[in-house]
C-alpha atoms as a PDB file:
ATOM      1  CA  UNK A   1      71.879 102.047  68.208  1.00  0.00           C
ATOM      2  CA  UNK A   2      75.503 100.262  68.510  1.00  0.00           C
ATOM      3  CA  UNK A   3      78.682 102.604  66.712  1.00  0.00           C
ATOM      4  CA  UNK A   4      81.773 101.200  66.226  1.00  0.00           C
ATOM      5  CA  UNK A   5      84.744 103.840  67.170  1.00  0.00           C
ATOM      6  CA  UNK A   6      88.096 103.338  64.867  1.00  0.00           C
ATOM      7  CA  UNK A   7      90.629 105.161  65.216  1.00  0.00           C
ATOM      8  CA  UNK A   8      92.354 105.761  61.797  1.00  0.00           C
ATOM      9  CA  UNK A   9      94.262 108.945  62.037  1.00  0.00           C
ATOM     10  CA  UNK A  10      96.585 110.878  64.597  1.00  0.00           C
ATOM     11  CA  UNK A  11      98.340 114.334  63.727  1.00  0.00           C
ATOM     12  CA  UNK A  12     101.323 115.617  65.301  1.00  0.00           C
ATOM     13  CA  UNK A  13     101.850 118.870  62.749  1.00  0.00           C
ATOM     14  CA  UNK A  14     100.434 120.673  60.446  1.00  0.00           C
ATOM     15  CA  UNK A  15     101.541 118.809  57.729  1.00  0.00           C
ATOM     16  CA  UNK A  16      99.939 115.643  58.664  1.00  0.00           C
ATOM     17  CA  UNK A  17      96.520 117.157  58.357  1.00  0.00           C
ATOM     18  CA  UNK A  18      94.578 117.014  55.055  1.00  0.00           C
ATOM     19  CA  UNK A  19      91.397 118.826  53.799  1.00  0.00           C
ATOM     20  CA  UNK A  20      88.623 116.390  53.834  1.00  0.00           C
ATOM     21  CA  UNK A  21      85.017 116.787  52.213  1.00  0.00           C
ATOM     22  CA  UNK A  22      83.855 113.602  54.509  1.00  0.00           C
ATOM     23  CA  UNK A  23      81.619 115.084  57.426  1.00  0.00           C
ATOM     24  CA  UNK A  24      83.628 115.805  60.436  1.00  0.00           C
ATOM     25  CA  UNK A  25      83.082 117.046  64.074  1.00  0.00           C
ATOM     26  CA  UNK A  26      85.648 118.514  66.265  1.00  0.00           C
ATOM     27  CA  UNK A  27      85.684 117.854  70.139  1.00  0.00           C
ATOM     28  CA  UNK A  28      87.058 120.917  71.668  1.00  0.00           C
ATOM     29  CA  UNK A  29      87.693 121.749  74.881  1.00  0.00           C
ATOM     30  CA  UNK A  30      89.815 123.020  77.803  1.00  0.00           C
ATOM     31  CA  UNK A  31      92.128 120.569  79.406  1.00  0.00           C
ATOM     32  CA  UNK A  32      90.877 118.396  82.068  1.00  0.00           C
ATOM     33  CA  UNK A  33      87.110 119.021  81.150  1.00  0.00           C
ATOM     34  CA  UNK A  34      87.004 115.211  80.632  1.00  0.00           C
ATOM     35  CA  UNK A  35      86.701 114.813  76.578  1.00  0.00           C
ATOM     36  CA  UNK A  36      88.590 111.690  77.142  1.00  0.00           C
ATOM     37  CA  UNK A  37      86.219 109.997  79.344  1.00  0.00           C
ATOM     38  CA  UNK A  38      83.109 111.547  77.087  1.00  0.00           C
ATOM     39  CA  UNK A  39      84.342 109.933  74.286  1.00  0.00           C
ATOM     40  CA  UNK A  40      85.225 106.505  75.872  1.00  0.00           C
ATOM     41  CA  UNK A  41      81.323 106.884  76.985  1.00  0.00           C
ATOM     42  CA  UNK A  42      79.947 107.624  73.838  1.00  0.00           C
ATOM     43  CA  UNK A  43      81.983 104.950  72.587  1.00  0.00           C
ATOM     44  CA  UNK A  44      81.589 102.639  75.055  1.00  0.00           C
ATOM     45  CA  UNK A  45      84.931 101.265  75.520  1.00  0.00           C
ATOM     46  CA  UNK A  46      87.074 102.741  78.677  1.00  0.00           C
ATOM     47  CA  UNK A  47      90.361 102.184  76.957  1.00  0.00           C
ATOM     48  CA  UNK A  48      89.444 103.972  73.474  1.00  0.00           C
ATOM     49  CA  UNK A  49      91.105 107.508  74.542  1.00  0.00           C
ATOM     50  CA  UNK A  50      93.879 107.256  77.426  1.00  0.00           C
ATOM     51  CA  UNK A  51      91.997 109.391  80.561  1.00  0.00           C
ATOM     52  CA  UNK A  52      94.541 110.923  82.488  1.00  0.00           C
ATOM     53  CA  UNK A  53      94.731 112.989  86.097  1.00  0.00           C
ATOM     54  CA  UNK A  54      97.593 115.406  84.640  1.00  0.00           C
ATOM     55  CA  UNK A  55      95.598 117.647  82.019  1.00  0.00           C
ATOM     56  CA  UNK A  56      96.908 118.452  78.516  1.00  0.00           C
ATOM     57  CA  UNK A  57      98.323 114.498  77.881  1.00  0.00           C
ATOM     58  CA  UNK A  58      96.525 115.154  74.228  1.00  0.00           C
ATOM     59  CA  UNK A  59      98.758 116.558  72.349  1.00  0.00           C
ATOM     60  CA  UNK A  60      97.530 115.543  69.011  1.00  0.00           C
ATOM     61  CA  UNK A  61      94.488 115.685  66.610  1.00  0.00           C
ATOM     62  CA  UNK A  62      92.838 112.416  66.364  1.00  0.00           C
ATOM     63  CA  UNK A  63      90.259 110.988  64.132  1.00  0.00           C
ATOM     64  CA  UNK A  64      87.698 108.357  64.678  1.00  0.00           C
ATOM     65  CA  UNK A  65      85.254 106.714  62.470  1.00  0.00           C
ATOM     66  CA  UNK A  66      81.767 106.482  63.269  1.00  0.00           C
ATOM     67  CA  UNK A  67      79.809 103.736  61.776  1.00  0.00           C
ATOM     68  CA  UNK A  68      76.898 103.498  61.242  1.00  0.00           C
ATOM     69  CA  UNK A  69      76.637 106.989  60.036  1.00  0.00           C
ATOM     70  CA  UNK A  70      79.602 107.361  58.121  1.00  0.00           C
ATOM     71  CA  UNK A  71      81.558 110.566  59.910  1.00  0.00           C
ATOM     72  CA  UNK A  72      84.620 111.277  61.914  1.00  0.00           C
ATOM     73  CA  UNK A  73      84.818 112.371  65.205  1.00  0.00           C
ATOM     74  CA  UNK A  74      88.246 115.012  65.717  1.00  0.00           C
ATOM     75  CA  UNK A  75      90.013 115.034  69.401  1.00  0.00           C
ATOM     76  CA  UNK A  76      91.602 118.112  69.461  1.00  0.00           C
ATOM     77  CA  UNK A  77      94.247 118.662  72.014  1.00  0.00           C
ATOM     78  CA  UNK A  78      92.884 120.710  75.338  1.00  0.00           C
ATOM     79  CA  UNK A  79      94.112 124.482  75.530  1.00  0.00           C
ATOM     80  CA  UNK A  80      94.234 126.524  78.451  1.00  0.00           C
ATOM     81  CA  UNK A  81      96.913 124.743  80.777  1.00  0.00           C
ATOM     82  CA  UNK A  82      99.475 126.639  82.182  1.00  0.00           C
ATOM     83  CA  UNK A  83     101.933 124.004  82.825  1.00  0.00           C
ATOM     84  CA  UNK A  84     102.566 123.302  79.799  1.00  0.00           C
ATOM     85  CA  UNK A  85     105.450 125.400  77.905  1.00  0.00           C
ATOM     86  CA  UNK A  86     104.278 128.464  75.904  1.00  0.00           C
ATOM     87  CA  UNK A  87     106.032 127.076  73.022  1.00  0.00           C
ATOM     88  CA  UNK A  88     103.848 123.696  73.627  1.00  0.00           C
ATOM     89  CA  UNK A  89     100.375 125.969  73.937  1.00  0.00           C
ATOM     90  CA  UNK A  90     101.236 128.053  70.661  1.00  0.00           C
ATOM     91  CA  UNK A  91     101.997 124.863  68.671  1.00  0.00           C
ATOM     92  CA  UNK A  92      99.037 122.912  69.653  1.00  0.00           C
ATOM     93  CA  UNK A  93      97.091 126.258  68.861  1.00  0.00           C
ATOM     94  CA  UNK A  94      98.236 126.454  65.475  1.00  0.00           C
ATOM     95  CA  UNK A  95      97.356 122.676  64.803  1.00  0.00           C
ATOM     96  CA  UNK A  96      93.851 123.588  65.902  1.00  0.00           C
ATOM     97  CA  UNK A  97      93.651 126.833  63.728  1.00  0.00           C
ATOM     98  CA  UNK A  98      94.661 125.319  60.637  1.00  0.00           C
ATOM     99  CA  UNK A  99      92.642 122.162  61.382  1.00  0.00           C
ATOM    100  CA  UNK A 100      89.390 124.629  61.960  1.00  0.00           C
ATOM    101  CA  UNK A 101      89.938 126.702  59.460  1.00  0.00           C
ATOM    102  CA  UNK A 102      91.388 124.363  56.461  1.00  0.00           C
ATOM    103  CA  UNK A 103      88.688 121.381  56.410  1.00  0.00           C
ATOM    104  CA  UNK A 104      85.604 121.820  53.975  1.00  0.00           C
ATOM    105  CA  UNK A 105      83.962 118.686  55.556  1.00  0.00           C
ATOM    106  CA  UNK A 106      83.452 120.467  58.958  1.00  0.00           C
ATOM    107  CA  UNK A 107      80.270 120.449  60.131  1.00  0.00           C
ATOM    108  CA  UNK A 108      80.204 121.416  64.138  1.00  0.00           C
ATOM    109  CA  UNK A 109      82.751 121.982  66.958  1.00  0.00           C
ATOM    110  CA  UNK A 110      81.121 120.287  70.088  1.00  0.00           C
ATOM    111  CA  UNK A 111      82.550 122.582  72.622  1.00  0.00           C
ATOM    112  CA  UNK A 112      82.959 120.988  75.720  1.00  0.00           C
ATOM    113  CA  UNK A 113      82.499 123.037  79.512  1.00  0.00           C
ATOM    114  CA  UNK A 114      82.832 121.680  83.060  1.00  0.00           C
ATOM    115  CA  UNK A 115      79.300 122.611  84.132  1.00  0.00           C
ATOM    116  CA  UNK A 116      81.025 123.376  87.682  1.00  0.00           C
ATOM    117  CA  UNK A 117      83.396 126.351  86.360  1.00  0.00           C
ATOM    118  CA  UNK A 118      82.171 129.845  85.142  1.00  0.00           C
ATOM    119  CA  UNK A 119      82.848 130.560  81.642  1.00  0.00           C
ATOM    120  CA  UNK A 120      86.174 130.923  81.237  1.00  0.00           C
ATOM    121  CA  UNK A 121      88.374 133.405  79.240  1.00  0.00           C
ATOM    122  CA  UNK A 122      89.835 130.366  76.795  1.00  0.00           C
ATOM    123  CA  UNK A 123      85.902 129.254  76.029  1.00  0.00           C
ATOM    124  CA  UNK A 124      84.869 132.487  75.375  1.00  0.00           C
ATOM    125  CA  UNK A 125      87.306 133.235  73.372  1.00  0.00           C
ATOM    126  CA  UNK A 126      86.889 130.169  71.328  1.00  0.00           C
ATOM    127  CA  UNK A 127      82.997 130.347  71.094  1.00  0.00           C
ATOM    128  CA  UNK A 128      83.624 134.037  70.143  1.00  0.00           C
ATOM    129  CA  UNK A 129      86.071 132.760  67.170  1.00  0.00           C
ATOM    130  CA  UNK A 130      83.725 130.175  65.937  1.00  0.00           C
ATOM    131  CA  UNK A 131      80.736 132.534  65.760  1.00  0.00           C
ATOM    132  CA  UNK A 132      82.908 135.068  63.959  1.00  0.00           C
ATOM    133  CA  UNK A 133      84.232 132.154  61.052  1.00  0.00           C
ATOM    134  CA  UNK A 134      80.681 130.918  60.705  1.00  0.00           C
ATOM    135  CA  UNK A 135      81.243 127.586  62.800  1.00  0.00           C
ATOM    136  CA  UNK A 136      78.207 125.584  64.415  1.00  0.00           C
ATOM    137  CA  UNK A 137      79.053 125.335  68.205  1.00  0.00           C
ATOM    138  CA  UNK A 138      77.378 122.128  69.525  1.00  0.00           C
ATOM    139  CA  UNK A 139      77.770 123.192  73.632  1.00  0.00           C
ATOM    140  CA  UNK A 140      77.953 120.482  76.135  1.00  0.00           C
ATOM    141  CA  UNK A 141      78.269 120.854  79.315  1.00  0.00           C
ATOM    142  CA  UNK A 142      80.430 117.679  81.278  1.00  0.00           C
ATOM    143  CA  UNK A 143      80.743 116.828  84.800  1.00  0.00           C
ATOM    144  CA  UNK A 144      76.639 116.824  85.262  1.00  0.00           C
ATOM    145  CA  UNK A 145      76.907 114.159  87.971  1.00  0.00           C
ATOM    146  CA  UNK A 146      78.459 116.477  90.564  1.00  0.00           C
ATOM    147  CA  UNK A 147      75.955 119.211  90.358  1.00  0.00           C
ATOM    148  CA  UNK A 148      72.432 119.261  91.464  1.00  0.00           C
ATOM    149  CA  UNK A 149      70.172 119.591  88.612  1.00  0.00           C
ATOM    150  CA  UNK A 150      69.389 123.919  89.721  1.00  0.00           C
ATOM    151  CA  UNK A 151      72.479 124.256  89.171  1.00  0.00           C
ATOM    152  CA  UNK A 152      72.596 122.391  85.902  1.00  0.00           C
ATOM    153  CA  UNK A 153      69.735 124.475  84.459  1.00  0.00           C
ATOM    154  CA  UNK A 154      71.420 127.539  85.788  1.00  0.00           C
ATOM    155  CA  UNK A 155      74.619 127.185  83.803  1.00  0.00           C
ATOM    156  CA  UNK A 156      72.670 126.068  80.757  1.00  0.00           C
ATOM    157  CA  UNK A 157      70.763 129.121  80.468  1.00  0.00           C
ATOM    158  CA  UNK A 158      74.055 130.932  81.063  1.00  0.00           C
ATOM    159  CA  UNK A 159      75.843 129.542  78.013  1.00  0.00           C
ATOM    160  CA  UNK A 160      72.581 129.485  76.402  1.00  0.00           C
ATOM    161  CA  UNK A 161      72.309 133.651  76.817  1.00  0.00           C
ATOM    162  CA  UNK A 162      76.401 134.025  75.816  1.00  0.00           C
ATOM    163  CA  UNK A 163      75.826 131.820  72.879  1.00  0.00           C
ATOM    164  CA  UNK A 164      73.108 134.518  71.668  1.00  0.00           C
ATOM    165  CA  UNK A 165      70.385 131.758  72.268  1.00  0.00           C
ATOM    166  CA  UNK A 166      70.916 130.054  69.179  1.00  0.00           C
ATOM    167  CA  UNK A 167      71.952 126.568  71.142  1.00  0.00           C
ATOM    168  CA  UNK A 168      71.380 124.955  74.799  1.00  0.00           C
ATOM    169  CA  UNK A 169      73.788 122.958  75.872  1.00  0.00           C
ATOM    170  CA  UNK A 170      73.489 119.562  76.559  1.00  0.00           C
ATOM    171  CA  UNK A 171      74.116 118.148  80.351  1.00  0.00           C
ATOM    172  CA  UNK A 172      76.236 115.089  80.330  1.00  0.00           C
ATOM    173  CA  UNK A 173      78.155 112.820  82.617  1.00  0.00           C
ATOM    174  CA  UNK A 174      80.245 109.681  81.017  1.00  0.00           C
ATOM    175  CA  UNK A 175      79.770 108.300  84.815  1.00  0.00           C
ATOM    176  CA  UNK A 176      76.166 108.131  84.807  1.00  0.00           C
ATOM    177  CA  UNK A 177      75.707 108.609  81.274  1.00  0.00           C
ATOM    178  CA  UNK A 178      73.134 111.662  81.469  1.00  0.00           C
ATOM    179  CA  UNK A 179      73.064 112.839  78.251  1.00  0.00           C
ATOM    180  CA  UNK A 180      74.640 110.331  76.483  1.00  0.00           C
ATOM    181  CA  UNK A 181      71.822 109.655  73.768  1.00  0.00           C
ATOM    182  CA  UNK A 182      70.863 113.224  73.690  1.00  0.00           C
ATOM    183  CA  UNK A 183      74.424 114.048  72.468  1.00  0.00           C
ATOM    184  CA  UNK A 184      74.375 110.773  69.713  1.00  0.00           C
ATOM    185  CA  UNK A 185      71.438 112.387  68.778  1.00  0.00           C
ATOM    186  CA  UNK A 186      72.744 115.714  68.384  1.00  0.00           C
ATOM    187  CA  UNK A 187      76.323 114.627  66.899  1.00  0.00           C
ATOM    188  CA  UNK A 188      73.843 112.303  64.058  1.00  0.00           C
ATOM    189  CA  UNK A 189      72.234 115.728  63.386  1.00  0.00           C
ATOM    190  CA  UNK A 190      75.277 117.946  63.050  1.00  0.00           C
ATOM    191  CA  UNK A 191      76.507 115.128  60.812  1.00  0.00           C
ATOM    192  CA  UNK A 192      73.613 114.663  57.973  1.00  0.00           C
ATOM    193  CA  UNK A 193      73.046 111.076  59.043  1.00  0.00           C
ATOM    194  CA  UNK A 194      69.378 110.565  58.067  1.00  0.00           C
ATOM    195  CA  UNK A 195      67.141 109.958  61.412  1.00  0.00           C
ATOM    196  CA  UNK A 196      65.842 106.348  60.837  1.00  0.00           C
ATOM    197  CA  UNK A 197      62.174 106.332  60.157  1.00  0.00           C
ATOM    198  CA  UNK A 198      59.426 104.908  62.227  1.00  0.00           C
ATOM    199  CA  UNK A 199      58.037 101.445  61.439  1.00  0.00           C
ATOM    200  CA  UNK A 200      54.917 101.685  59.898  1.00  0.00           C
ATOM    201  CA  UNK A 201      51.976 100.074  61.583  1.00  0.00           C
ATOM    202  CA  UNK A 202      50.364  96.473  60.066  1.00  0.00           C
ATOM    203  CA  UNK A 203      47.167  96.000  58.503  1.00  0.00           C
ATOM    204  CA  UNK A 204      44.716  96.201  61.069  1.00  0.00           C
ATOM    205  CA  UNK A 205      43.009  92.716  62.226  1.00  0.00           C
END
């Protein structure tokens, strides 16, 4: 199935975020895990979110249309980089926060982890936090392409076993698109887009 990707909305502050009842799902993740280059995948367009080699560039919420299917994707900045001023970090923490916890249309957080890196304090904290306020996690694992597929299945049942077994995460790589259709599938779900039914046979000859 071709989706169009339009981005209608950026947020800077708080102030510039408004509750919504339209179905929404948050990209989260820790800087650098490559949420940029997911969503160009998924989208299908390399320009669509800027990919950059100095982690934390996002450093607002943005909101893109999905049609068909009628939803909104939310980039939410990447937490967890040092470099970045503590007075940066705590601001771009509070725009998540009250983007998490102020938006009735909120269906799933897709958290994003670089299959490569043990869990880290930040994502457990996070997962932790979401269980806790009653948030589906939608885990996906990025990077798949430089790790053998052992080690794939290893850090799925990992996350699998943290997350309390309710979810396995889904392997994916925007460079050789592993996983790409699995996630659609998955974000479709998470959304309430109706699956599209199979064609029913003809008449027989």
């Amino acid at each position: 199935m071709n989706r169009s990707f339009e981005l209608v909305k950026t947020a800077y502050v708080i102030s510039q975020l408004t509750p919504s009842d339209d179905p929404q799902i948050a990209l989260a993740g820790r800087s650098n895990v490559g949420k940029s280059s997911l969503i160009n995948c998924l989208a299908g367009r390399k320009a669509l979110a800027k990919v950059s080699s100095t982690p934390g560039k996002t450093q607002s919420v943005n909101f893109f249309q999905i049609t068909p299917g009628d939803y909104t994707l939310v980039d939410l900045p990447g937490y967890g980089y040092a470099r970045r001023s503590q007075e940066e970090r705590a601001k771009w923490g509070k725009l998540i926060e009250h983007f998490l916890t102020g938006n009735p249309g909120l269906k799933a957080v897709a958290v994003l982890l670089d299959v490569r890196v043990t869990p880290q304090q930040n994502d457990l904290e996070l997962v932790s936090w979401l269980r806790q306020s009653g948030i589906p996690i939608l885990p996906v694992l990025t990077k798949c392409d430089k790790v053998n597929q052992r080690d794939q299945a290893a850090r799925q049942r990992e996350w699998r076993d943290l997350l309390g077994g309710t979810a396995t995460p889904i392997c994916f790589s925007s460079v050789t698109k592993q996983g790409r259709d699995a996630l659609w599938a998955a974000l479709d779900a998470r959304a309430g887009v109706p699956r599209p039914q199979a064609q029913a046979a003809g008449p027989a000859e």
